[in-house]
Protein backbone atom coordinates (compact mmCIF):
# COMPACT_ATOMS: atom_id res chain seq x y z
CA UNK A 1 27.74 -121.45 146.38
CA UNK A 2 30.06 -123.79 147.42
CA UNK A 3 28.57 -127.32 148.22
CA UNK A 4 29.57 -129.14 151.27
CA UNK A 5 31.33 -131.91 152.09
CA UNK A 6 28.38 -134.75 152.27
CA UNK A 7 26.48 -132.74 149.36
CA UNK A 8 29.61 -133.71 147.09
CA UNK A 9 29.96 -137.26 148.59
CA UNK A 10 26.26 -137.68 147.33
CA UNK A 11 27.43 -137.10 143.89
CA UNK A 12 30.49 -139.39 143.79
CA UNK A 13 30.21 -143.07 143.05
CA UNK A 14 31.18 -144.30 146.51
CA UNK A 15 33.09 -147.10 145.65
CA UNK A 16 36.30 -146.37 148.14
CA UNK A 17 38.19 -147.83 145.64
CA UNK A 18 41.38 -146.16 146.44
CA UNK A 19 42.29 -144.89 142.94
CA UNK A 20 41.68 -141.26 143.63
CA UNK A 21 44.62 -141.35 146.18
CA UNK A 22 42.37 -141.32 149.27
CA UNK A 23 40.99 -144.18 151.08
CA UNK A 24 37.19 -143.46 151.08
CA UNK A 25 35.18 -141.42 148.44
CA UNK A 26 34.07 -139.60 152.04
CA UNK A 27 37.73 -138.42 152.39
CA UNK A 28 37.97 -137.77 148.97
CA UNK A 29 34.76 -135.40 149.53
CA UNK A 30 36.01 -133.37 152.59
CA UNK A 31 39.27 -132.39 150.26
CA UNK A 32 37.19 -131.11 147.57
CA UNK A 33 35.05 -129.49 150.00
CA UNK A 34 38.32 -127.44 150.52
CA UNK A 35 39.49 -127.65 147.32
CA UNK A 36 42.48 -129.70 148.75
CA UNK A 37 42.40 -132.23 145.67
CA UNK A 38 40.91 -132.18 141.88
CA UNK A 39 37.87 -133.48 140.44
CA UNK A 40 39.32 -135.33 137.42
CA UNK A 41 41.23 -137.81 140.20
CA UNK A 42 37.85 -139.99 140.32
CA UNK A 43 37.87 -142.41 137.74
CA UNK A 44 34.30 -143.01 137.95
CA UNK A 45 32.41 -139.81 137.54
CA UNK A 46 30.22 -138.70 134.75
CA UNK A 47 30.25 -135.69 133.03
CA UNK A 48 27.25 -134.33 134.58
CA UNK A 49 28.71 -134.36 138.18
CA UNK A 50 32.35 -133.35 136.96
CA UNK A 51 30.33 -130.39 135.96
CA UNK A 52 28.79 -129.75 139.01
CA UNK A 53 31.85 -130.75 140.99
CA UNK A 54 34.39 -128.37 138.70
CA UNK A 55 32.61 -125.49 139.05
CA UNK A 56 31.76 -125.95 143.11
CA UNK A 57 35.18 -127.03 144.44
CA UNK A 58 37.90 -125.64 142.60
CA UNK A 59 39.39 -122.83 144.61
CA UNK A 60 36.96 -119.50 144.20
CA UNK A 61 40.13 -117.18 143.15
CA UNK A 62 42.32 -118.88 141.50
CA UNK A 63 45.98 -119.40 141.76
CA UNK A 64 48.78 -117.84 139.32
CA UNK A 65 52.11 -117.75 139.38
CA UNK A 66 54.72 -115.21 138.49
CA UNK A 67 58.11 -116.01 136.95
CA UNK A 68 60.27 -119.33 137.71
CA UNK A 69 62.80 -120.92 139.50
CA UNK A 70 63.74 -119.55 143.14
CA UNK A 71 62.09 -116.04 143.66
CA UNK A 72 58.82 -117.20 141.68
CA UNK A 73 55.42 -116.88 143.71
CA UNK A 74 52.76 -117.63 143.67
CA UNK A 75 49.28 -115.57 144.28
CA UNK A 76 45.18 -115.94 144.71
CA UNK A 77 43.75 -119.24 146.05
CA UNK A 78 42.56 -117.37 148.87
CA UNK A 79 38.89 -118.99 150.66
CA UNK A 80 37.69 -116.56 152.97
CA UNK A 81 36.75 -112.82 153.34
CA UNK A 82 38.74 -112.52 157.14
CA UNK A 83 41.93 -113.98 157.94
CA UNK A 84 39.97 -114.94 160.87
CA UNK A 85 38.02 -116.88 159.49
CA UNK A 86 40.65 -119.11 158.42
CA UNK A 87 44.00 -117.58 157.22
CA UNK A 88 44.99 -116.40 154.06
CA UNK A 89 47.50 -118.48 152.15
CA UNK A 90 49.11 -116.66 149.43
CA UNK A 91 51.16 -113.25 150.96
CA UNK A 92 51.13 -110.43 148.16
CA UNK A 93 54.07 -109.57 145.99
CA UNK A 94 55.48 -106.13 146.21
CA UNK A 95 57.14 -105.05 143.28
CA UNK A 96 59.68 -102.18 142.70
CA UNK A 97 58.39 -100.06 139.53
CA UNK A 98 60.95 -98.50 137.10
CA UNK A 99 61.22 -96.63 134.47
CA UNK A 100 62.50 -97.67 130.75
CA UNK A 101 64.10 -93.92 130.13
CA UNK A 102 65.64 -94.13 134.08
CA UNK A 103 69.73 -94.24 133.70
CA UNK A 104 71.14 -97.75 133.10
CA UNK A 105 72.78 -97.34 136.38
CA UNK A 106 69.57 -95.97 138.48
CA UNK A 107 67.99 -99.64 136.94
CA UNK A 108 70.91 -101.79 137.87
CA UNK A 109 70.78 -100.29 141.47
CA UNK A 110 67.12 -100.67 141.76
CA UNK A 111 67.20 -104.40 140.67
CA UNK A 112 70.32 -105.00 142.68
CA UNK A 113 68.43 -103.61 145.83
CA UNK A 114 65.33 -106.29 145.32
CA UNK A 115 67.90 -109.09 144.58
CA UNK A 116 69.81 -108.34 147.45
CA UNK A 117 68.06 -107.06 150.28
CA UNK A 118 66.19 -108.49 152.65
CA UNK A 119 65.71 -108.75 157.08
CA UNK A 120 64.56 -110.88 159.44
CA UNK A 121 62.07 -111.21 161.39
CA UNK A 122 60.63 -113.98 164.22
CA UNK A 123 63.12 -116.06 162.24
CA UNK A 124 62.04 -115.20 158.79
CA UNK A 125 64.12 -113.45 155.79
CA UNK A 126 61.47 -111.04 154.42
CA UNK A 127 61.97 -109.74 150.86
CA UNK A 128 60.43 -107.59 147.79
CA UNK A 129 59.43 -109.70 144.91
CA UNK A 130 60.57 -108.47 141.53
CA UNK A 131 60.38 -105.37 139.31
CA UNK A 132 57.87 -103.63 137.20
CA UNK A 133 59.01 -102.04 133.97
CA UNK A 134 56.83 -99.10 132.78
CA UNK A 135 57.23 -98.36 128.73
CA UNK A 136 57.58 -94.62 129.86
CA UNK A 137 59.23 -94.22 126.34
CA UNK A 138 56.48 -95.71 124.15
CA UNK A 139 59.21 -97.10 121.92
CA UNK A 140 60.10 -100.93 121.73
CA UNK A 141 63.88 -101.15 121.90
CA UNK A 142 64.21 -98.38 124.74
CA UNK A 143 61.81 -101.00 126.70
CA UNK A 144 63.93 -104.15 125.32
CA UNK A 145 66.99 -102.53 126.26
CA UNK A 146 65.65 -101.65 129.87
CA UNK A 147 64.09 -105.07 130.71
CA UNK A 148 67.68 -106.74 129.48
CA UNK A 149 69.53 -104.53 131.90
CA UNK A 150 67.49 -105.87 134.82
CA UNK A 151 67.95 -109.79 133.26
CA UNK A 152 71.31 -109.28 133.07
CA UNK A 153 71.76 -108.67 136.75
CA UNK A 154 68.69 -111.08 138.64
CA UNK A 155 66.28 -113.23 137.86
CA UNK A 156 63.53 -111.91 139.35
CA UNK A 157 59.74 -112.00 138.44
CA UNK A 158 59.10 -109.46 135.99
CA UNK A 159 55.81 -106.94 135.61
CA UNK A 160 55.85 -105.58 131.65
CA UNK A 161 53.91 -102.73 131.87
CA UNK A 162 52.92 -101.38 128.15
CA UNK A 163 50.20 -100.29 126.03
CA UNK A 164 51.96 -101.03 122.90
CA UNK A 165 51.82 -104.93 122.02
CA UNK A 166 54.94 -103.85 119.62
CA UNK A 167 57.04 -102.75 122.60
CA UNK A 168 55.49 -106.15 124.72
CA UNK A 169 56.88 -108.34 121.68
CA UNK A 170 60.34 -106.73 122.01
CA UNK A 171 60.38 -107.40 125.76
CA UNK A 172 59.56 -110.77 125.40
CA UNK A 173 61.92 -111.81 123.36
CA UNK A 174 64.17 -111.33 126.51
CA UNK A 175 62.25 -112.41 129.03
CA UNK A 176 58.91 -114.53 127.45
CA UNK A 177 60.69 -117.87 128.83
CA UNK A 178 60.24 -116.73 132.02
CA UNK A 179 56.78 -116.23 132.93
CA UNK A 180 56.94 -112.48 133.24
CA UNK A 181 53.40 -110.56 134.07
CA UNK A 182 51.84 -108.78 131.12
CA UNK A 183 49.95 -105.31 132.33
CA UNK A 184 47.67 -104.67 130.64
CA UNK A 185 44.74 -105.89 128.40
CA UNK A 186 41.74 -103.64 127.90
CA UNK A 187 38.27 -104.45 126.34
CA UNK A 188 39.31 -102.64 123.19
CA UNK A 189 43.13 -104.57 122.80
CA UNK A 190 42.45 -107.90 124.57
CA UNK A 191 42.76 -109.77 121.40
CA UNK A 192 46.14 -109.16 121.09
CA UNK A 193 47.41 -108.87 124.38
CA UNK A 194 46.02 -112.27 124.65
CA UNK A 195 48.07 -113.61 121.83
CA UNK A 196 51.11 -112.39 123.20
CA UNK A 197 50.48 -114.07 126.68
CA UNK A 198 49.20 -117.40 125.04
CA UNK A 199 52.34 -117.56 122.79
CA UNK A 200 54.71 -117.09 125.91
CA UNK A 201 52.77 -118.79 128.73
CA UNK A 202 52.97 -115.52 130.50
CA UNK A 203 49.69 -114.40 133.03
CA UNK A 204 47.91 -111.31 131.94
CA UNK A 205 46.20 -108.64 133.91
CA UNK A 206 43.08 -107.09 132.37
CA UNK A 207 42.31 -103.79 133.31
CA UNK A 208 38.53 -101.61 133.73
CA UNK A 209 37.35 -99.12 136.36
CA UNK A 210 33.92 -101.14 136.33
CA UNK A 211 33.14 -104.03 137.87
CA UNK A 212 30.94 -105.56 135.29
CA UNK A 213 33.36 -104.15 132.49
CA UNK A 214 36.17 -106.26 134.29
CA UNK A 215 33.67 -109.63 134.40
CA UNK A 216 32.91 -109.28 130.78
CA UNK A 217 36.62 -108.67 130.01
CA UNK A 218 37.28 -112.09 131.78
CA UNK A 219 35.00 -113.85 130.27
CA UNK A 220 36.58 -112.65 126.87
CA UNK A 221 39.76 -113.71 127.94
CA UNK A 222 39.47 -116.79 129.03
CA UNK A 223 37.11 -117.83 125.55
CA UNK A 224 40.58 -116.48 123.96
CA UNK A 225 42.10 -119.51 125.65
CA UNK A 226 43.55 -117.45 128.72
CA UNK A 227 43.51 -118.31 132.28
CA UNK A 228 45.88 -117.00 134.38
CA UNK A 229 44.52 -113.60 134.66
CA UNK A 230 44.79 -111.06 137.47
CA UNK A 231 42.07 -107.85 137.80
CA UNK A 232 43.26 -104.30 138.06
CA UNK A 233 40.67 -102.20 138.89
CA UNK A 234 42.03 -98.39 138.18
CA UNK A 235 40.57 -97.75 141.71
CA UNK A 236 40.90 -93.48 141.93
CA UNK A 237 41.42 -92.94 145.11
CA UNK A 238 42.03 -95.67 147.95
CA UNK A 239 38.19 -95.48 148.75
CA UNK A 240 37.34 -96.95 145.50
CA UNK A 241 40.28 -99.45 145.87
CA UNK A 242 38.70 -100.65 149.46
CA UNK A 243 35.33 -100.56 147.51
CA UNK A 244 36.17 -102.67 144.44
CA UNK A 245 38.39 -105.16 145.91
CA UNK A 246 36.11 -106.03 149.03
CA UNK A 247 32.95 -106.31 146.12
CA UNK A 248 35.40 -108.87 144.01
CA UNK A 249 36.20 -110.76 146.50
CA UNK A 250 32.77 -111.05 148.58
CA UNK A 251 31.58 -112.31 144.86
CA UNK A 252 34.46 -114.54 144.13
CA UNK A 253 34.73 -116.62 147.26
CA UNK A 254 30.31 -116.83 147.59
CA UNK A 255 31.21 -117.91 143.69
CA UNK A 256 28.44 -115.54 143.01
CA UNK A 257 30.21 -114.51 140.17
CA UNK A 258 32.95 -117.20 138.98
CA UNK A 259 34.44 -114.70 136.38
CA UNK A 260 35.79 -112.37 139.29
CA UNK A 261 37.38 -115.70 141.01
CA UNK A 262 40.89 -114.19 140.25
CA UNK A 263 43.92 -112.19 142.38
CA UNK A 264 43.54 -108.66 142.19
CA UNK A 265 46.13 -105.88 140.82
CA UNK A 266 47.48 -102.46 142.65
CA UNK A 267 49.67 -100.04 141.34
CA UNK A 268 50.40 -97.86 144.69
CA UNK A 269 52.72 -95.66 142.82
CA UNK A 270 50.14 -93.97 140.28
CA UNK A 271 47.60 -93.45 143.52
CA UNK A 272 48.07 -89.86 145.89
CA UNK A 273 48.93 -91.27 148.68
CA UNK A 274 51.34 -94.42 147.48
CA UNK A 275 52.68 -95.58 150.84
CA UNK A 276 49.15 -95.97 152.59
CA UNK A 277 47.85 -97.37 149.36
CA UNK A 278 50.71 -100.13 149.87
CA UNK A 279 49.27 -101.05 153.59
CA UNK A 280 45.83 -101.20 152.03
CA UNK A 281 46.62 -103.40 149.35
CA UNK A 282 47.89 -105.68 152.12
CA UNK A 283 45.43 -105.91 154.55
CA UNK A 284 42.31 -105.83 151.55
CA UNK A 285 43.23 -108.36 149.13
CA UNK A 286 45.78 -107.03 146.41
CA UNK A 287 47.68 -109.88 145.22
CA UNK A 288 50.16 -107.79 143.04
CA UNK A 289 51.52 -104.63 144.62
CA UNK A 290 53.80 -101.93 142.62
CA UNK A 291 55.70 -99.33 144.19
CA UNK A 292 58.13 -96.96 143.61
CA UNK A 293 61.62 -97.89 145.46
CA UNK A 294 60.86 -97.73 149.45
CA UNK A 295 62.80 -95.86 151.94
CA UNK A 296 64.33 -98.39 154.26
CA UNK A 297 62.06 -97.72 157.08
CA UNK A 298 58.97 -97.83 154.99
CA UNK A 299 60.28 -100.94 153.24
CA UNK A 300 60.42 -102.57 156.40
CA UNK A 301 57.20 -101.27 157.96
CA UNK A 302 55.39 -102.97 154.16
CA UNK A 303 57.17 -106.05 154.85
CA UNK A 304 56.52 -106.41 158.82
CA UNK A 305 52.62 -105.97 157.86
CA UNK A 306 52.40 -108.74 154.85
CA UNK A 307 54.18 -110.83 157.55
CA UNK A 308 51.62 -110.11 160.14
CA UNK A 309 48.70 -110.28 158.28
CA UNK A 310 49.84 -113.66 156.27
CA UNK A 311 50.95 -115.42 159.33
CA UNK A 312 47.91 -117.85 160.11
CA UNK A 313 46.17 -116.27 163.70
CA UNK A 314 45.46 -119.98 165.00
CA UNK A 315 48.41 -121.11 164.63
CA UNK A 316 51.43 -119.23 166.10
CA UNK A 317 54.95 -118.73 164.75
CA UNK A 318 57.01 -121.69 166.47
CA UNK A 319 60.49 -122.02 166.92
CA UNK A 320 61.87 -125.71 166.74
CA UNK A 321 62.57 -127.25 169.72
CA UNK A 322 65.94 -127.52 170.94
CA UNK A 323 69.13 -126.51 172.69
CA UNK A 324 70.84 -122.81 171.21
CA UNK A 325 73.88 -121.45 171.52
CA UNK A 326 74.20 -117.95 172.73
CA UNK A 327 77.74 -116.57 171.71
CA UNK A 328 80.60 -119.24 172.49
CA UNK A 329 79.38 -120.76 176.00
CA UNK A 330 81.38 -123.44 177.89
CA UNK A 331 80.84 -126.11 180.06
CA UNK A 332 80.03 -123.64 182.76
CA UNK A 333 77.73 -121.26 180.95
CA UNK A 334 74.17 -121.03 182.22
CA UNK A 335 71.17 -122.82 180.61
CA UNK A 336 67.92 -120.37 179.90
CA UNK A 337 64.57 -122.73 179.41
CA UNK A 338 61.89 -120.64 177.33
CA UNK A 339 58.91 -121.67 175.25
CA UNK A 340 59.06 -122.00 171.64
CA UNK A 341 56.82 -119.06 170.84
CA UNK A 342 58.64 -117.28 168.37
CA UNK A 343 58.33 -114.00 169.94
CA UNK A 344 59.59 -115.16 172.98
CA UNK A 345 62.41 -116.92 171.30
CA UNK A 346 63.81 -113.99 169.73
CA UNK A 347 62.83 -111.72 172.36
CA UNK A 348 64.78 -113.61 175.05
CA UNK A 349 67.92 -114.04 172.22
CA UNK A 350 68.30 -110.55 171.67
CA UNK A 351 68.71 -108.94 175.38
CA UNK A 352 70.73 -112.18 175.98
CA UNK A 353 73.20 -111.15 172.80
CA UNK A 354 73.14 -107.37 174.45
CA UNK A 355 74.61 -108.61 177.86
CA UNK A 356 77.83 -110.31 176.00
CA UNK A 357 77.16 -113.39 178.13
CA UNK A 358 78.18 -116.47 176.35
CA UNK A 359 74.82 -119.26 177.15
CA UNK A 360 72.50 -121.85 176.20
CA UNK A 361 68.79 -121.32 175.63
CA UNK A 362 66.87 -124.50 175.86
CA UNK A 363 63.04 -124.26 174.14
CA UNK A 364 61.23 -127.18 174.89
CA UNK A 365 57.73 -127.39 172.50
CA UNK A 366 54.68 -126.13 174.04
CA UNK A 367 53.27 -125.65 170.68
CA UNK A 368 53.86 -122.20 170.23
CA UNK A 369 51.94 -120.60 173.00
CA UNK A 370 53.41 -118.28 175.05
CA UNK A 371 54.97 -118.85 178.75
CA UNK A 372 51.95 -117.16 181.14
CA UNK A 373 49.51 -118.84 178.47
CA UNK A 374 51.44 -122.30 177.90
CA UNK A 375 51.39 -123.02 182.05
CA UNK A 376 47.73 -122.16 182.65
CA UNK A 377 46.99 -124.40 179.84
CA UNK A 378 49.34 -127.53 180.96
CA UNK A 379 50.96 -126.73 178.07
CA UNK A 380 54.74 -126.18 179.98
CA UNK A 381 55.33 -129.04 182.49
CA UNK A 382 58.15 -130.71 184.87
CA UNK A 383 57.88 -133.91 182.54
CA UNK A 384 57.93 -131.81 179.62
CA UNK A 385 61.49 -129.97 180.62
CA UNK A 386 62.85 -133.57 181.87
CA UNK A 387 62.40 -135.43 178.81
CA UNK A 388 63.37 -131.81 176.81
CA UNK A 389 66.97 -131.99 179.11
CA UNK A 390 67.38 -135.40 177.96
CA UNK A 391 66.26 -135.33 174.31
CA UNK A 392 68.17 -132.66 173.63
CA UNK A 393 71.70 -133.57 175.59
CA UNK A 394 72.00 -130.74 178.06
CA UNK A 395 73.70 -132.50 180.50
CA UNK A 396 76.63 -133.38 177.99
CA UNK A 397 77.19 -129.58 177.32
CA UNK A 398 77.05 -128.18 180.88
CA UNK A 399 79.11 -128.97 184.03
CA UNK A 400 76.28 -127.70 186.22
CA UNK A 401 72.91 -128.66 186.83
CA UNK A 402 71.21 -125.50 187.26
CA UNK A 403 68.51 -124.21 184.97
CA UNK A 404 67.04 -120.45 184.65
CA UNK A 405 62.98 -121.02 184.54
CA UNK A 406 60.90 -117.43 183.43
CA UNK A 407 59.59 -115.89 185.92
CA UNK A 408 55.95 -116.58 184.87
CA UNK A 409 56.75 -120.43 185.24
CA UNK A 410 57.87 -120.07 188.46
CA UNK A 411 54.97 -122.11 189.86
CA UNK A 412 56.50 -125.04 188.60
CA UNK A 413 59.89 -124.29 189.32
CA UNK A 414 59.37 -126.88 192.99
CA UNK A 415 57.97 -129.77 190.33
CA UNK A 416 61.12 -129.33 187.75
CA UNK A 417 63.53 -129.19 190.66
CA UNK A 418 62.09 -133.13 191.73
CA UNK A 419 61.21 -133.76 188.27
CA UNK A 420 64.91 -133.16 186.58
CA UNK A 421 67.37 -133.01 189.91
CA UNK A 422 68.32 -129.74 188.80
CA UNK A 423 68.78 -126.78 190.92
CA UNK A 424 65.75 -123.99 189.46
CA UNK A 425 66.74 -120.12 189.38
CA UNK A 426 64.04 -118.13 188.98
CA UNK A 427 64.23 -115.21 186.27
CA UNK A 428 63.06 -112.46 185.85
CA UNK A 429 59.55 -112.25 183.92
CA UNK A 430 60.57 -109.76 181.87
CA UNK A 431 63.25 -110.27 179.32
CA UNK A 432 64.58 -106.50 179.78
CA UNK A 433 66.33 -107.12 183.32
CA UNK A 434 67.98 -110.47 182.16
CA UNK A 435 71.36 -108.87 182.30
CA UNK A 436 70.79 -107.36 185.49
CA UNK A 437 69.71 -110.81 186.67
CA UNK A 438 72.51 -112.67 185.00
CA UNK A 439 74.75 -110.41 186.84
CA UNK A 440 73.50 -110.67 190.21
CA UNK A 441 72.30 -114.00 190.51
CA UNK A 442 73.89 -116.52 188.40
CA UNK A 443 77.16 -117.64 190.03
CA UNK A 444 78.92 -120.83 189.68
């Protein structure tokens, strides 16, 4: 189990001698406690308690990354069993699978797709991950030739997916540099799937329907000098998937048994039902996700959910506060204050881009919460939209002094009008009738 906070500050030397980067060996503690910092940063510690320390305060699953430079990610250091609990750090990759005996051209659109496409969302450009390249063929160069095709046009994290270390070796030689995932090593070839990973500095997934299988075949790998692994557990059928993943990682993060502590592996394409398989990896712990090319609304639907369920629930999305620019507005356009909930924001944005009226939105910082929930909590003030007016210039870009309050904050709407010397409209509180408001009500 993992040891608390004042159980490891026991064990350190207590000097607060600074050198660790912290200012007190209690600090120092509370970081290990959430595996925030490393062990080997105290100067002072004996073996004995680096052992103890190591093994109780490193992060229970541990954290690999896939491929370099821009589009790289990063999976696993994950700490609890429900996002509630905390939040989970490390969204899943999805990867598009193809084919080595596909057409050159159906591979070049496929990897073009990934490169290129992507949506937004609360602010946020969502986008698939890389590409998986299945040895369909069984032959080396028709694999080499299909994982240069897909180099030649992005450079996107890779998944090599044979069972022939011959047609791995070929692959390698055009993408090894790049820290491409190697799929997958078995009890009976782990040896030299090993090798190969080792010699490239590539991560390797090991692969068994058992759990206790999988734990031994960990425990080989990493006495074969590996440790970036990630567990694919050949779940067959999404009940076993649920099962096995939910067992891993209730005995990685209780460190009950340390040779699980690793991301977990999901091919949705080889399971029946591929697109609910994808929403299950998501929400129970797959780290690696393969699919078959998505239709656009599916694509979107995966995409929306790994956004939902990696978006920390204690913390909501914020928008930066500040003044926006609807359109083109003038000196005379009208000046929208909202909250800098996220939802909100783009809520309010989009019906204000529908009516074709040019304006400013003003979000002033009420940490995120929403408008009902940011004014019963004192959150949204008069002083607060003064000193937002004047931090952020609004009387330099506007004629007027009239500001557009939602409807829900129209308790304070008496308070900003004394508060700012601005005339308060009222809106509307929901966003929906804002043109119908804009319309009828705002006039110059």
């Amino acid at each position: 189990m993992a040891l608390k906070a004042l159980d490891i500050y026991k064990l350190l030397p207590r000097k607060n001698c600074k050198e660790c980067g912290d200012p007190t060996c209690l600090t120092f503690a509370m970081k290990l406690a959430g595996g925030k910092t490393d062990v080997d940063l105290c100067p002072y510690l004996d073996d004995a308690a680096k052992a103890v320390l190591g093994a109780t305060t490193r992060p229970p699953i541990r954290l690999v990354k896939l491929g370099i430079g821009e589009r790289s990610f990063a999976v696993g250091e994950e700490f609890v069993l429900y996002r509630h609990e905390k939040t989970f750090y490390h969204p899943p990759g999805i990867l598009f699978k193809i084919s080595d005996t596909q057409t050159t051209e159906d591979i070049q659109a496929i990897t073009t797709r990934v490169r290129d496409e992507s949506f937004t969302r609360v602010g946020v450009d969502l986008r698939f991950n890389g590409i998986a390249i299945e040895n369909t063929s069984g032959t080396p160069d028709t694999f080499a030739r299909a994982v240069e095709t897909v180099e030649k046009i992005a450079d996107l994290p890779l998944v090599l997916m044979a069972r022939d270390p011959a047609a791995l070796s070929a692959a390698l030689m055009h993408c090894g540099t790049y820290r491409p995932l190697i799929h997958a090593a078995t009890p009976e070839n782990y040896k030299e799937f090993c090798a190969l990973a080792k010699n490239h500095s590539c991560p390797l997934v090991i692969k068994a329907n058992n759990i206790d299988t999988l734990a031994q075949l960990a425990k080989d790998c990493t006495a074969n000098g590996m440790q970036d692994l990630i567990l694919d557990l050949l779940p067959e059928s999404l009940q076993a998937f649920i099962v096995r993943s939910t067992t891993i990682r209730q005995l990685a993060i209780t460190r009950a048994a340390p040779d699980l502590g690793y991301p977990v592996f999901l091919d949705a394409s080889v399971m029946e039902m591929p697109d609910a398989a994808i929403a299950l990896g998501i929400v129970k712990y797959a780290s690696v996700i393969i699919s078959y090319p998505l239709s656009p609304a599916t694509a979107r639907a995966a995409l929306t959910l790994r956004q939902n369920i990696y978006t920390d629930p204690q913390k909501p999305i914020q928008m930066n506060p500040g003044l926006y620019r609807v359109g083109d507005p003038k000196k005379d356009a009208p000046v929208l204050m909202t909250v800098n909930f996220s939802l909100t924001f783009f809520t309010l944005q989009g019906y204000l881009e529908s009516t074709r009226v040019p304006c400013f939105m003003l979000i002033v910082d009420t940490e995120g919460l929403s408008v009902l929930t940011a004014v019963a909590a004192g959150k949204l003030s008069e002083m607060l939209v003064k000193d937002s007016i004047k931090k952020f210039a609004v009387e330099d870009e506007v004629s007027h002094r009239k500001l557009i309050i939602p409807g829900y904050a129209s308790p304070l709407s008496g308070r900003i009008e004394e508060a700012t010397g601005w005339k308060v409209l009222v809106g509307p509180r929901d966003a929906a009738e804002i043109s119908d408001f804009l319309n009828e009500e705002w006039k110059q």
